[in-house]
Protein backbone atom coordinates (compact mmCIF):
# COMPACT_ATOMS: atom_id res chain seq x y z
CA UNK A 1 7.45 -27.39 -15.43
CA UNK A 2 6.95 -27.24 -11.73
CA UNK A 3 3.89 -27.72 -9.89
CA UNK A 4 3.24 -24.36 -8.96
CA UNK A 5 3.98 -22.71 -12.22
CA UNK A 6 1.44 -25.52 -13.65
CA UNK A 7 -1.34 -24.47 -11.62
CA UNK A 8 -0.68 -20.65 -12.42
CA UNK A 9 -0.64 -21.50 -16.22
CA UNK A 10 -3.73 -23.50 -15.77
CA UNK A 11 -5.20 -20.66 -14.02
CA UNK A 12 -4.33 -17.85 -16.88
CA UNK A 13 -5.40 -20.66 -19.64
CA UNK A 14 -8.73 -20.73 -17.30
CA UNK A 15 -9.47 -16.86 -17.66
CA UNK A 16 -8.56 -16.52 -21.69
CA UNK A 17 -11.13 -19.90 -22.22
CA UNK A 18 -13.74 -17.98 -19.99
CA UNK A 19 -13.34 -15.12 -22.71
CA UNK A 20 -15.26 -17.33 -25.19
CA UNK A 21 -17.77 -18.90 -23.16
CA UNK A 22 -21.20 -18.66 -24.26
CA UNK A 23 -19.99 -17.00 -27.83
CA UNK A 24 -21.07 -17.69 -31.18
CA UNK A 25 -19.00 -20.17 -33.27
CA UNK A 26 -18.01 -17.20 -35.53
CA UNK A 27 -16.95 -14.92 -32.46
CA UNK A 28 -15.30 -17.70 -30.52
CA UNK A 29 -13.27 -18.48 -33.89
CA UNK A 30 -12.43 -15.25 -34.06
CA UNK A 31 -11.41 -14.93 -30.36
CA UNK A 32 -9.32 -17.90 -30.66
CA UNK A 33 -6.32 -15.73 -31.98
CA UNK A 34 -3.90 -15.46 -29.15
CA UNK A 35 -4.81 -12.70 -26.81
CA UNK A 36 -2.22 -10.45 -25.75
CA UNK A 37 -1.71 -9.74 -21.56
CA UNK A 38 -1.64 -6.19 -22.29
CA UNK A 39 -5.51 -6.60 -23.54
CA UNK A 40 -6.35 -6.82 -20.22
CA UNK A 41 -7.65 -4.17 -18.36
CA UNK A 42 -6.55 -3.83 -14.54
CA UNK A 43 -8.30 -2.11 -11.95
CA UNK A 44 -7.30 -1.41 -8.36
CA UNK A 45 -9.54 -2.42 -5.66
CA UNK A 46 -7.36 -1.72 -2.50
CA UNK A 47 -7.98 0.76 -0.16
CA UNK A 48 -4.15 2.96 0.45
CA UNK A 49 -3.01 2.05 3.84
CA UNK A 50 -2.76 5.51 5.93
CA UNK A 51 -1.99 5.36 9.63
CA UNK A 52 -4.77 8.57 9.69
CA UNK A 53 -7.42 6.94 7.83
CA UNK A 54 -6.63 3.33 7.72
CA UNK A 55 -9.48 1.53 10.01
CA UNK A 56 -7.99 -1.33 12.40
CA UNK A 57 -10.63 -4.17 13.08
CA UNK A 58 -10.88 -4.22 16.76
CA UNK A 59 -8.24 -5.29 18.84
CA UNK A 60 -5.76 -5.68 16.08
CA UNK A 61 -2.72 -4.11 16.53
CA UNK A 62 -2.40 0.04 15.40
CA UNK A 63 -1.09 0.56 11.95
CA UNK A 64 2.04 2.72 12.30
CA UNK A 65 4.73 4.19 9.57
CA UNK A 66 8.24 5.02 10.65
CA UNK A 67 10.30 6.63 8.29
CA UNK A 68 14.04 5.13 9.51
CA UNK A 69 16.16 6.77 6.28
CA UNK A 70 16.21 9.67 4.21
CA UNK A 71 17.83 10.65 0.86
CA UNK A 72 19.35 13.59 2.69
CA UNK A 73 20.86 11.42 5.58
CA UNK A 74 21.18 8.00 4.23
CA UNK A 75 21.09 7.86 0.89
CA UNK A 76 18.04 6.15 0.47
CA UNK A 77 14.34 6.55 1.88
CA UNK A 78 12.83 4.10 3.65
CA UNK A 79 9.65 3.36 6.28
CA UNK A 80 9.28 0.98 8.86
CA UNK A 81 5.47 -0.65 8.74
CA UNK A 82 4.09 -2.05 11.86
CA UNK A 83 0.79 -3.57 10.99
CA UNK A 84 -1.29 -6.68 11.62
CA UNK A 85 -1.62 -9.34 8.50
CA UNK A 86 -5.33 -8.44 7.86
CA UNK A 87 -4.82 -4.43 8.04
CA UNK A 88 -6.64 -2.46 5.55
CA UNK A 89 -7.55 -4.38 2.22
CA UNK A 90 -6.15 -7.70 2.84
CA UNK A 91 -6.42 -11.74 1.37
CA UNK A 92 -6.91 -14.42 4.52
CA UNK A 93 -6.26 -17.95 4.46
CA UNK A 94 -8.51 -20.31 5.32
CA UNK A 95 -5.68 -21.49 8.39
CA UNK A 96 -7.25 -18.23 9.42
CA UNK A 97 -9.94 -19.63 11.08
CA UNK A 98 -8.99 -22.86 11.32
CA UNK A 99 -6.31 -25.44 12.71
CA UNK A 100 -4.90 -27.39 10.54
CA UNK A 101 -6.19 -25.81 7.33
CA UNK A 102 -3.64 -24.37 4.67
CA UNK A 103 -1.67 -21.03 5.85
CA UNK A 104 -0.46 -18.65 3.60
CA UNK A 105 2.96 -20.16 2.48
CA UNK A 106 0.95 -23.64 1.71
CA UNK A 107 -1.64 -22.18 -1.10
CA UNK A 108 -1.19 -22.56 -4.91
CA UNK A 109 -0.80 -19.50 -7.10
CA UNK A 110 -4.01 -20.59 -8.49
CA UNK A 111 -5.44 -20.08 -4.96
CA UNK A 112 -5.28 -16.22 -5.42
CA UNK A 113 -6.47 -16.03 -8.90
CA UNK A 114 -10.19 -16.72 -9.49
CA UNK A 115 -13.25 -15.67 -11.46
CA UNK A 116 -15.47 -13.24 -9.57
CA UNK A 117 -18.82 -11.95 -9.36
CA UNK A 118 -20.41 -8.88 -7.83
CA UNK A 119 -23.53 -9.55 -5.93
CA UNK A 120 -24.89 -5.67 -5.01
CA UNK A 121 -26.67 -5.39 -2.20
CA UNK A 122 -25.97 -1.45 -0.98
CA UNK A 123 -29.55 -0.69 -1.27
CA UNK A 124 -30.46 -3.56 1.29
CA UNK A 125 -27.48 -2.99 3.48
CA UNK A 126 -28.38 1.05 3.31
CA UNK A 127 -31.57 0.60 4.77
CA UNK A 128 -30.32 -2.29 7.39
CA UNK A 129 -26.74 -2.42 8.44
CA UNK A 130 -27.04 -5.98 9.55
CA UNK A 131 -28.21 -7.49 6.43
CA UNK A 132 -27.48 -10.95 5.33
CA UNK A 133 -27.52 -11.88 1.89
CA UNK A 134 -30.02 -15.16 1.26
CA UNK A 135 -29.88 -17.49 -1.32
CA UNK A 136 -32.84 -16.11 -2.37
CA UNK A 137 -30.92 -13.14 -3.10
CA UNK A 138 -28.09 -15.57 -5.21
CA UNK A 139 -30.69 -17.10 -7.22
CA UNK A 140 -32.04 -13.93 -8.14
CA UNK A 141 -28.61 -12.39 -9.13
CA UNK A 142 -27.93 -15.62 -11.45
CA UNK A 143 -31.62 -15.42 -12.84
CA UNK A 144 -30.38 -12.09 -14.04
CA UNK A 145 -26.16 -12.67 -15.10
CA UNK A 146 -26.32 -16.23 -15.27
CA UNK A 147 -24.57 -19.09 -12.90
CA UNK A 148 -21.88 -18.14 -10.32
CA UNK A 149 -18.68 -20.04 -11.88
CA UNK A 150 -17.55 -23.28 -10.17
CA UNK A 151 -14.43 -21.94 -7.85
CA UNK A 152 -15.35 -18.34 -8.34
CA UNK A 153 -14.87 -15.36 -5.43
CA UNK A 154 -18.29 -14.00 -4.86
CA UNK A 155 -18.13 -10.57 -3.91
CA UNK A 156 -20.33 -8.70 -1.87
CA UNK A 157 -21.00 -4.71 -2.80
CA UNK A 158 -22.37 -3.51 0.13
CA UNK A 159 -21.42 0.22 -0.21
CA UNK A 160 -18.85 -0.01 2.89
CA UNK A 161 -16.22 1.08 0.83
CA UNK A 162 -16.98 4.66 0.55
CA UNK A 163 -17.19 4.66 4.42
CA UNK A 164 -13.71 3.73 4.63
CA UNK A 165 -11.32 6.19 6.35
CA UNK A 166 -14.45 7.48 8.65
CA UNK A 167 -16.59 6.17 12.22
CA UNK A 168 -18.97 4.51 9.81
CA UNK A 169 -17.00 2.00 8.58
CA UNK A 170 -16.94 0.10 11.40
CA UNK A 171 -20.26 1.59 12.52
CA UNK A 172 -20.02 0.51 16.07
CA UNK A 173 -22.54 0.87 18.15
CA UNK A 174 -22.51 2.05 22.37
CA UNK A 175 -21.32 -0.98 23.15
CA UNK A 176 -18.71 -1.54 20.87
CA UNK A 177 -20.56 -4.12 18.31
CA UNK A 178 -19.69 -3.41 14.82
CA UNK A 179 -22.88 -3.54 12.80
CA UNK A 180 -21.71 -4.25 8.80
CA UNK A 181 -23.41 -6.41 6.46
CA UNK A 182 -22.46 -9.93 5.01
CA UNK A 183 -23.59 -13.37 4.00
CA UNK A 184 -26.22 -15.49 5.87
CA UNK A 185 -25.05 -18.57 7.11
CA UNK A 186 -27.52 -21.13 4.78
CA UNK A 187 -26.13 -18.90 1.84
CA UNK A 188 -22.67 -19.88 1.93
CA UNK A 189 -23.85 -23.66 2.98
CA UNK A 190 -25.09 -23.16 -0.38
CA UNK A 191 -22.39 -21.54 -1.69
CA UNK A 192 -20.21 -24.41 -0.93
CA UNK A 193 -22.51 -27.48 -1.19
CA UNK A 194 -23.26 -26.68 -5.07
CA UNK A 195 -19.13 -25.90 -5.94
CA UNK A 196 -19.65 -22.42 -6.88
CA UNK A 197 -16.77 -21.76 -4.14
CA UNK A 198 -15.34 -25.30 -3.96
CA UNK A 199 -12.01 -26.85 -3.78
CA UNK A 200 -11.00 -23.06 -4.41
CA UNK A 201 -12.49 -19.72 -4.23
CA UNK A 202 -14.45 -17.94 -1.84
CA UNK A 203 -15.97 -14.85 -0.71
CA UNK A 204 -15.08 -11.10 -0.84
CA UNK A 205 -16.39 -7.96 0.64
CA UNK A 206 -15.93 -3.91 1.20
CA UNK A 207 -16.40 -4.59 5.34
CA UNK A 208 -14.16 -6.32 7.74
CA UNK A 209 -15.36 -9.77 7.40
CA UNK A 210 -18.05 -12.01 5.06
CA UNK A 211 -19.63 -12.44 8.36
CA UNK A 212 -22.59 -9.89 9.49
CA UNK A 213 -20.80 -7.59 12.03
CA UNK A 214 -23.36 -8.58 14.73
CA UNK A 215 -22.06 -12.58 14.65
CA UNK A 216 -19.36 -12.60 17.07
CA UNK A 217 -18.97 -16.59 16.68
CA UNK A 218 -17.35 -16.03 13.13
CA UNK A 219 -19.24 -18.89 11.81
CA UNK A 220 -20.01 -17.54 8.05
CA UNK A 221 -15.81 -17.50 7.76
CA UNK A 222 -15.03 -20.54 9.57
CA UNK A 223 -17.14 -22.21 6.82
CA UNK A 224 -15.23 -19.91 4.20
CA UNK A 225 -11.83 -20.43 5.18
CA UNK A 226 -11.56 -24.41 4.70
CA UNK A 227 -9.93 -26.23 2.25
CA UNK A 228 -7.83 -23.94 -0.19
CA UNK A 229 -10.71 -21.41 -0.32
CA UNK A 230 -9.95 -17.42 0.80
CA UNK A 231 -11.71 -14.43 1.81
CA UNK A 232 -10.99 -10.96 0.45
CA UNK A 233 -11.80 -8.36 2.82
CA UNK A 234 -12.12 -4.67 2.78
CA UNK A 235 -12.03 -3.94 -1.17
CA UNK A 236 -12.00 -0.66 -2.63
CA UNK A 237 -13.25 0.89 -5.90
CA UNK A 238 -15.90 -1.93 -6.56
CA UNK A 239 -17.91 0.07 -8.75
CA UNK A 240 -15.01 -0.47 -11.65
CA UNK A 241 -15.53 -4.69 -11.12
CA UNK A 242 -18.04 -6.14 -13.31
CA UNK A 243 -21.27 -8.05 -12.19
CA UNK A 244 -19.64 -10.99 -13.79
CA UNK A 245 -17.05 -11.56 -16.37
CA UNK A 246 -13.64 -10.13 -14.32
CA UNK A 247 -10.97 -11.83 -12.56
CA UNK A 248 -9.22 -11.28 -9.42
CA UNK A 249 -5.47 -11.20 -8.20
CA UNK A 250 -4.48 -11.66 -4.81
CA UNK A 251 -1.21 -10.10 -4.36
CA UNK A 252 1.18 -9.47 -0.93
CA UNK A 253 3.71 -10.45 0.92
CA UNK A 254 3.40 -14.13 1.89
CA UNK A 255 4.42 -15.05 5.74
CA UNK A 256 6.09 -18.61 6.92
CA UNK A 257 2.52 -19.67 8.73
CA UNK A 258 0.69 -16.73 7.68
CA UNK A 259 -3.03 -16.29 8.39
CA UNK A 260 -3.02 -14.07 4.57
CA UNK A 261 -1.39 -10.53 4.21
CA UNK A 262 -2.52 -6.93 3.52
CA UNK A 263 -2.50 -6.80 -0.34
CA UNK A 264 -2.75 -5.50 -3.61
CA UNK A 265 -5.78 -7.05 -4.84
CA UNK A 266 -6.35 -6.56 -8.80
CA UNK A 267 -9.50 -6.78 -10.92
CA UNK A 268 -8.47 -8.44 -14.16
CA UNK A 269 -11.40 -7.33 -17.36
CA UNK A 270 -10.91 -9.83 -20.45
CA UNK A 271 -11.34 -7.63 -23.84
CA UNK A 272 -14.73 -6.30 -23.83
CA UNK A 273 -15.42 -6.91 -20.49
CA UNK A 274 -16.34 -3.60 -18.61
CA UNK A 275 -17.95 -1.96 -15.65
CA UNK A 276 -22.10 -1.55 -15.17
């Protein structure tokens, strides 16, 4: 079997075992019938890209839609999309942010397939748009679901995604600054130093970035985006992602050199897993 169809299949093998972690013997035994794909419950968490709506980080390049052929005139019906790599709900890689660090065409299938937890902090980030999540704030979410997974995306809920589409998503102030919550800096030390995003995994978030809007020097992603690790940026629809328990998949178009694509990123819910 090739390499890269090993790593998937570990990958899938990974998310039926977590199904029966932390069962009873009679449940696991039970669960250790074959579990069928179309068990699985999918759930969208991308944001539709609309040259209208569809809010460009600034300084990217404009999202545009061209439509080149028609049924009527061609045949056939087809756009032309003009858009930067990270537009709308995108995956990046961590060549992103830094040289010599995987691109896009040199991650694993595995790479874009991870355990994830929701970490909500749209209360916090309501009442201060610059909020950084601590560790203190980690700890306590684990005191209450348990440990972050080794490898896992750990996603932040800030409430950003029901801004999307409107002024207030990237909530820029007179100057320009975009004010939008993310993680502290010591957090994702931590993050990293203890392997609950390791080798592989990451960070994801409704805003633009994992870093607070306010820290132009990027430093919360550069730390991210090493290794085979990946940040998923402007989700959708995280109220249908469990605290803990889901999957996600990373799908899009991958570039020769790519810095990550817009995507199609997928919530995967094991049998009885379901939204709070």
């Amino acid at each position: 079997m090739p390499m890269r169809r090993r790593v998937l299949a570990a990958g899938v093998a990974g998310l039926f075992g977590a199904m029966t972690a932390g069962r009873t013997a009679e449940a696991t035994e039970t669960a250790a019938l074959p579990v069928r794909l179309d068990q699985l419950n999918l759930v969208n968490l991308s944001h539709v890209n609309d040259p209208a709506t569809t809010n460009v980080f600034p300084g990217d390049p404009a999202f545009t839609l061209e439509t080149i052929a028609t049924i009527p005139r061609d045949g056939y019906y087809l756009q032309f999309v003009r858009e930067g790599e990270h537009t709308g709900t995108h995956w990046g890689a961590p060549g992103h942010f830094n040289t010599g660090e995987p691109l896009a065409d040199e991650m694993d299938p595995a790479d874009l397939f991870r355990p994830a937890v929701k970490i909500d902090i749209r209360a916090k980030a309501a009442h201060n748009a610059d909020y950084a999540v601590t560790i203190d704030d980690l700890k306590a979410w684990e005191r209450k679901h348990g440990r972050i997974p080794d490898g896992a995306m750990v996603i932040l809920w800030t409430g950003w995604d029901a801004k999307w589409g409107t002024p207030a998503f990237p909530n820029l102030d007179a100057n320009g600054g975009i004010h939008q919550p993310g993680f502290s800096i010591p957090a994702v030390k931590w993050l990293i130093d203890t392997g609950r995003i390791g080798l592989r995994g990451g960070t994801g978030t409704d805003t633009f970035s994992p870093d607070v809007g306010t820290d132009e020097t990027y430093t919360v992603s550069k730390l991210v985006y090493q290794r085979h690790r990946i940040s998923l940026e402007i989700l959708a629809n995280l109220r249908a992602l469990p605290a803990t328990g889901a999957w996600v998949l990373a799908g899009g178009p991958i570039h020769r050199r790519g810095a990550g694509s817009t995507a199609t990123i997928f919530g995967v819910l094991p049998p009885g897993v379901q939204a709070e």
